[in-house]
N, C-alpha and C. Protein backbone atom coordinates (compact mmCIF):
# COMPACT_ATOMS: atom_id res chain seq x y z
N UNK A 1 -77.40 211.06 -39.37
CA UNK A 1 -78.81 210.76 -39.34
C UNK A 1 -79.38 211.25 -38.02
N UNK A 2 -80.19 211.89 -38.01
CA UNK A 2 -80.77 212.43 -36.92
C UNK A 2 -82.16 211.11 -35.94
N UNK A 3 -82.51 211.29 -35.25
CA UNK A 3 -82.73 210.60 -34.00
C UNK A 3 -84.22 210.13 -34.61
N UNK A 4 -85.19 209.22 -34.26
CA UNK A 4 -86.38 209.64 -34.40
C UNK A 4 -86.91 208.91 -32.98
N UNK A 5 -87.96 209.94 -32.51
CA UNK A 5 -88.10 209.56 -30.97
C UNK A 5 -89.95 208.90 -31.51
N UNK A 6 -90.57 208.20 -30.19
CA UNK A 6 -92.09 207.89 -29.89
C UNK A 6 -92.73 208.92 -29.48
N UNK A 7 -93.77 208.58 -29.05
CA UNK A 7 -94.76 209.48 -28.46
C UNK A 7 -94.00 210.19 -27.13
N UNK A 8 -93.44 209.23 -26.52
CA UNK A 8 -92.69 209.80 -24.97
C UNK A 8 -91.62 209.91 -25.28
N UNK A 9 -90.87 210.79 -26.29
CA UNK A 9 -89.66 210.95 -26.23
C UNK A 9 -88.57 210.24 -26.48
N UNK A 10 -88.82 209.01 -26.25
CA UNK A 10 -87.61 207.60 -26.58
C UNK A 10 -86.99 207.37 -27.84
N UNK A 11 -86.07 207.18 -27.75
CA UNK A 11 -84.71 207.13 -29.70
C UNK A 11 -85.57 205.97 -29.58
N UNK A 12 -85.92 205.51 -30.86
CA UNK A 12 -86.34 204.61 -31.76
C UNK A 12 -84.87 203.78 -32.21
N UNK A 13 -84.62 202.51 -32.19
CA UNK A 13 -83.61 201.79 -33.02
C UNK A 13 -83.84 202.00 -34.47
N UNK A 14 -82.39 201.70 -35.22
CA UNK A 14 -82.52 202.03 -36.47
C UNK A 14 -82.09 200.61 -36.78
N UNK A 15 -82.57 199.84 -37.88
CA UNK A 15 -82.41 198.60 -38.64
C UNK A 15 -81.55 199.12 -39.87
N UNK A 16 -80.10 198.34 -39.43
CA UNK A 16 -78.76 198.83 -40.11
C UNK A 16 -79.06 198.24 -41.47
N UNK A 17 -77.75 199.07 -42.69
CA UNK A 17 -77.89 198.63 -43.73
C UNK A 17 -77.71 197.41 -44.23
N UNK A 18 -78.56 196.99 -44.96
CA UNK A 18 -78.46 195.45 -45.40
C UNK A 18 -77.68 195.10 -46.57
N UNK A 19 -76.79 193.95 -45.94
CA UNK A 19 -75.92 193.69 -46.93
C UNK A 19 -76.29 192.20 -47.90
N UNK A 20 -77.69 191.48 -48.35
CA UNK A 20 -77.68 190.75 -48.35
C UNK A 20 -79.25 190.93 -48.92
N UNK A 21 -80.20 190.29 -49.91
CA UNK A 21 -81.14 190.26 -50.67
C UNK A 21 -82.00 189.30 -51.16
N UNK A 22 -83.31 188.81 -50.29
CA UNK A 22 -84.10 188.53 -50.84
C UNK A 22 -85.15 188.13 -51.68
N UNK A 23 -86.08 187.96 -52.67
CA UNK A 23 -87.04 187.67 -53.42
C UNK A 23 -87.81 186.79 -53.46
N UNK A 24 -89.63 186.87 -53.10
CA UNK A 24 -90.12 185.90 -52.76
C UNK A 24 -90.59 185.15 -54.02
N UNK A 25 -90.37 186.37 -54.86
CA UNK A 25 -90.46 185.52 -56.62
C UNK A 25 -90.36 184.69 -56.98
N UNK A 26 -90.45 183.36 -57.26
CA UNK A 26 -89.96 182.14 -57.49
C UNK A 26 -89.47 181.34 -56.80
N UNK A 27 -89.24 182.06 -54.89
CA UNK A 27 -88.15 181.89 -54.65
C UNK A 27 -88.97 180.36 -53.61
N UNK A 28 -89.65 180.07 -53.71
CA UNK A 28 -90.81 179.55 -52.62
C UNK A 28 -91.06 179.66 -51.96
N UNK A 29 -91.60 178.41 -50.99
CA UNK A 29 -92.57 178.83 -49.33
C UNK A 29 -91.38 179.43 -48.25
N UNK A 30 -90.12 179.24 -48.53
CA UNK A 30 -89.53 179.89 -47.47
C UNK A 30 -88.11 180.38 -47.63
N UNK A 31 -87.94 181.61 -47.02
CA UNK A 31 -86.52 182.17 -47.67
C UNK A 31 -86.06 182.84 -46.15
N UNK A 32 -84.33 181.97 -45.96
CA UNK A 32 -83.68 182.31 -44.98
C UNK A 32 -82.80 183.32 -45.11
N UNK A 33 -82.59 184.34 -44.23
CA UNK A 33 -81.66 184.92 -44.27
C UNK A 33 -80.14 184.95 -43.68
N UNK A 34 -79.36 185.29 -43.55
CA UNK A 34 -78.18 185.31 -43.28
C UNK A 34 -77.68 185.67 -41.77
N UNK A 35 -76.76 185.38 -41.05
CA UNK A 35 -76.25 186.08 -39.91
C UNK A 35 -76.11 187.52 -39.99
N UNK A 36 -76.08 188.14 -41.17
CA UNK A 36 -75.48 189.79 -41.75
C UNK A 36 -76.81 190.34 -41.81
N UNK A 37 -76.85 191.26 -42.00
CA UNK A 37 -78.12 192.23 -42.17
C UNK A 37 -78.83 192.07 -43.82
N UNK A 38 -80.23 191.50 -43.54
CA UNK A 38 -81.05 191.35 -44.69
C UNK A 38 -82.08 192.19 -45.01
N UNK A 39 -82.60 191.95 -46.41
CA UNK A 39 -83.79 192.50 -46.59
C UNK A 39 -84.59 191.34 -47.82
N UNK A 40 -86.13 191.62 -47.21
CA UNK A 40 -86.56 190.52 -47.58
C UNK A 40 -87.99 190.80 -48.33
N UNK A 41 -87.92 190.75 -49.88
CA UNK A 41 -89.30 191.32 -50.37
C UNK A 41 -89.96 190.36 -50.77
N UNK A 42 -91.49 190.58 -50.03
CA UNK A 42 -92.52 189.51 -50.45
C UNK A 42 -93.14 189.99 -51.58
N UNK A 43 -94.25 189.02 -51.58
CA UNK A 43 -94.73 188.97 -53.37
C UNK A 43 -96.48 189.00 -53.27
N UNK A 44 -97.44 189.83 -53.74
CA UNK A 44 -98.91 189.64 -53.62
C UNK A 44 -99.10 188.25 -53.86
N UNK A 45 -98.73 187.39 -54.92
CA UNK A 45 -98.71 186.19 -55.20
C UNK A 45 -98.52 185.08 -54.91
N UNK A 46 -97.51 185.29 -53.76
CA UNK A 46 -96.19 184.24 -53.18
C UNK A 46 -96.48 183.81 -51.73
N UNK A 47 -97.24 183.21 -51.50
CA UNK A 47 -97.20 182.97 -50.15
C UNK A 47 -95.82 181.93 -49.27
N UNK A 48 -95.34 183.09 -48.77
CA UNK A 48 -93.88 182.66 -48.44
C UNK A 48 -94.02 183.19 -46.54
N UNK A 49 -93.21 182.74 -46.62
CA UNK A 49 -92.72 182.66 -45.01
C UNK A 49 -91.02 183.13 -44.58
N UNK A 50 -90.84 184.74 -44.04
CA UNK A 50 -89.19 184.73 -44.51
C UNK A 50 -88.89 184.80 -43.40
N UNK A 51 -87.33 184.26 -42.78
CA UNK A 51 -86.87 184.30 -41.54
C UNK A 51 -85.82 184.82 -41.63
N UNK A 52 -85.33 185.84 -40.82
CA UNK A 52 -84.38 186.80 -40.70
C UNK A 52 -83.27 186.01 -39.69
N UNK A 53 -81.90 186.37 -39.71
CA UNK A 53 -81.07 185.83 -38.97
C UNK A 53 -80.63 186.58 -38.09
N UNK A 54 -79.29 186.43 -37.24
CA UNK A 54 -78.69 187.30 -36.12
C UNK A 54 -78.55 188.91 -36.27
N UNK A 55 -78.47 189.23 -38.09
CA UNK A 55 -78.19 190.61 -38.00
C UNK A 55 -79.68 191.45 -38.12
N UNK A 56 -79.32 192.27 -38.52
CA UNK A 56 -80.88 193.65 -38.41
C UNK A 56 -81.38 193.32 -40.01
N UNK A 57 -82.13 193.06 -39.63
CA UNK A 57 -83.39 192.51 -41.07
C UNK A 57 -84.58 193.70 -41.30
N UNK A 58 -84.69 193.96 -42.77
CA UNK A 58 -85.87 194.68 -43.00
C UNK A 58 -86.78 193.95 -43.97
N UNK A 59 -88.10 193.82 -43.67
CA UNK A 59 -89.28 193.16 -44.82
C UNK A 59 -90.32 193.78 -45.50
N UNK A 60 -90.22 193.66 -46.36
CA UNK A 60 -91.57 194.39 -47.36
C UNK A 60 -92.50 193.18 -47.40
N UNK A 61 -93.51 193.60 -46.66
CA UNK A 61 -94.75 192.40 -46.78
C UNK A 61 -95.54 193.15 -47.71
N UNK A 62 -96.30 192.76 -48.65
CA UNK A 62 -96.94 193.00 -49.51
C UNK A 62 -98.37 192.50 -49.58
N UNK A 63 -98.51 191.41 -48.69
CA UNK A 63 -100.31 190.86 -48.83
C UNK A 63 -99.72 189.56 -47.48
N UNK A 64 -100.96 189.30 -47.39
CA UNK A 64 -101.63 188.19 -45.89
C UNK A 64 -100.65 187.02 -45.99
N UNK A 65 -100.42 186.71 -47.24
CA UNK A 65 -100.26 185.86 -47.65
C UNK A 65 -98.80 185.48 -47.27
N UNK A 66 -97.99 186.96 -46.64
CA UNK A 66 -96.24 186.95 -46.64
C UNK A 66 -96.04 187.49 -45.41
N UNK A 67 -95.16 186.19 -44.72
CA UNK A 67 -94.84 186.15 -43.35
C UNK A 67 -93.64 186.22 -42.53
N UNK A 68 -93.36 186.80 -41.65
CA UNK A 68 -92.10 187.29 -41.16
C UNK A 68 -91.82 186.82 -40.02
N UNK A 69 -90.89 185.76 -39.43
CA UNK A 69 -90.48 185.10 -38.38
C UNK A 69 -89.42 185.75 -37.85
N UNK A 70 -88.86 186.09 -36.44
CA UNK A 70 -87.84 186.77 -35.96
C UNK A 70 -87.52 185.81 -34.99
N UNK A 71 -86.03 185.50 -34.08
CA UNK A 71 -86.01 184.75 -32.61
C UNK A 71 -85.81 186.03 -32.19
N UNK A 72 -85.66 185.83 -30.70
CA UNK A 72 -85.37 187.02 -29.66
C UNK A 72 -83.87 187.16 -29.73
N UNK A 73 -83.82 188.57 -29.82
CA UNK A 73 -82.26 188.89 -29.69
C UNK A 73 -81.76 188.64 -31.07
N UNK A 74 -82.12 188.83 -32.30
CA UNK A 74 -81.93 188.68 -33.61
C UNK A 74 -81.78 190.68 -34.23
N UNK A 75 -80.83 191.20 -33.56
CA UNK A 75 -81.29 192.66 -34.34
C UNK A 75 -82.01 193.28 -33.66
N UNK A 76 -81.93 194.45 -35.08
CA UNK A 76 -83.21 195.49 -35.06
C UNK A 76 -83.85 194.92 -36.23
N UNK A 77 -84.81 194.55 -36.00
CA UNK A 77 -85.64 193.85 -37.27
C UNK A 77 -86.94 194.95 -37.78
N UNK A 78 -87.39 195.07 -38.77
CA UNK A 78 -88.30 196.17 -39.38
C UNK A 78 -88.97 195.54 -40.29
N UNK A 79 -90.76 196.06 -40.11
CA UNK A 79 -91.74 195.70 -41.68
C UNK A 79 -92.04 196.62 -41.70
N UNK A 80 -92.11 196.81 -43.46
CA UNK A 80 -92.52 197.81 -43.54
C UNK A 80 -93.78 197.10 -44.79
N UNK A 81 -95.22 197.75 -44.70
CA UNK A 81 -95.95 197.13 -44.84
C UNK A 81 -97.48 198.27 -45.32
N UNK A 82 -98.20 198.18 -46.33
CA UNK A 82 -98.85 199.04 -46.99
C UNK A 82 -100.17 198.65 -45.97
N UNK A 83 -100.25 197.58 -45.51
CA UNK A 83 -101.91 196.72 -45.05
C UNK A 83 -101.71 197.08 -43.01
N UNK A 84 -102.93 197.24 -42.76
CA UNK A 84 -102.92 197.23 -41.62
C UNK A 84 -102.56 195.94 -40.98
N UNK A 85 -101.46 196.25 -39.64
CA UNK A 85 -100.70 195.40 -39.31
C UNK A 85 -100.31 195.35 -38.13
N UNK A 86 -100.64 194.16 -37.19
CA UNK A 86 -99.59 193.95 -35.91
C UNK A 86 -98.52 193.47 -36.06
N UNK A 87 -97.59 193.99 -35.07
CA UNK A 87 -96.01 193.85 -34.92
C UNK A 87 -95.77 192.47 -34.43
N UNK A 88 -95.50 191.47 -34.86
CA UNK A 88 -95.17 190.18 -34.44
C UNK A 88 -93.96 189.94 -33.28
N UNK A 89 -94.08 189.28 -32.45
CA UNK A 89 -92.93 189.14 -31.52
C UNK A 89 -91.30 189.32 -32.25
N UNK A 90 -90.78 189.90 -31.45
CA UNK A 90 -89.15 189.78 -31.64
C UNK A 90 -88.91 190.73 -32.92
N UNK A 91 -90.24 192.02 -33.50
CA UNK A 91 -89.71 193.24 -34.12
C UNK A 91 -89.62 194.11 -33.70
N UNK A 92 -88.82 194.97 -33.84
CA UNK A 92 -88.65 196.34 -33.27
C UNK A 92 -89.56 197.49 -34.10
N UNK A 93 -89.84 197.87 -35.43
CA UNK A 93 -90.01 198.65 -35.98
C UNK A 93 -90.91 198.30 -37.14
N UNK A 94 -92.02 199.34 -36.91
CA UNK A 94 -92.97 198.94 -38.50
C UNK A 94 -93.31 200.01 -39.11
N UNK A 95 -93.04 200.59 -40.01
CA UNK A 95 -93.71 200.99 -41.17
C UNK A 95 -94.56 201.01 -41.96
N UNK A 96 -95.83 201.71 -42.45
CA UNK A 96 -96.75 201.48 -42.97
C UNK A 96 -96.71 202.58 -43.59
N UNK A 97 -96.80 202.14 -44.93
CA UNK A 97 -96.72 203.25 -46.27
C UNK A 97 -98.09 203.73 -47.22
């Protein structure tokens, strides 16, 4: 995999593969993740709240309504996210599709 740098040149962290799966579907107001690397898909519908654990977490937020908690030193954590968006404390990486 090749590098991807910022504006000044700097490697970007990469949010490792996730071994471990999500759904805010049914799943209710709040869905924990694991010490291992997660991924966590919200729902237009679902107003949920997901918290990522020690390993590198990735989130598909989908509407206002779906929220992403990180502690410090939890990973490389990543949203990736269709709606205009600030980066909440304790993420490394956002995506907007």
């Amino acid at each position: 995999m090749t590098s991807v740098v910022n504006a000044k040149g700097i490697p970007l962290p990469y949010t490792g593969a996730s071994t471990h799966w999500f759904s805010a579907t049914g799943a209710g107001p709040e869905l924990r993740g694991t010490s291992g690397n997660d991924s966590f898909w919200g729902n237009t519908s679902v107003n949920v709240t997901m918290y990522g654990g020690a390993g590198d977490d990735y989130y598909h937020l989908y509407s206002t309504i779906n929220r992403a908690v990180e502690l410090p030193g939890e990973g490389i954590d990543t949203i990736d996210t269709w709606m205009s968006y600030k980066l909440p404390n304790n993420f490394e990486n956002l995506v907007v599709t």
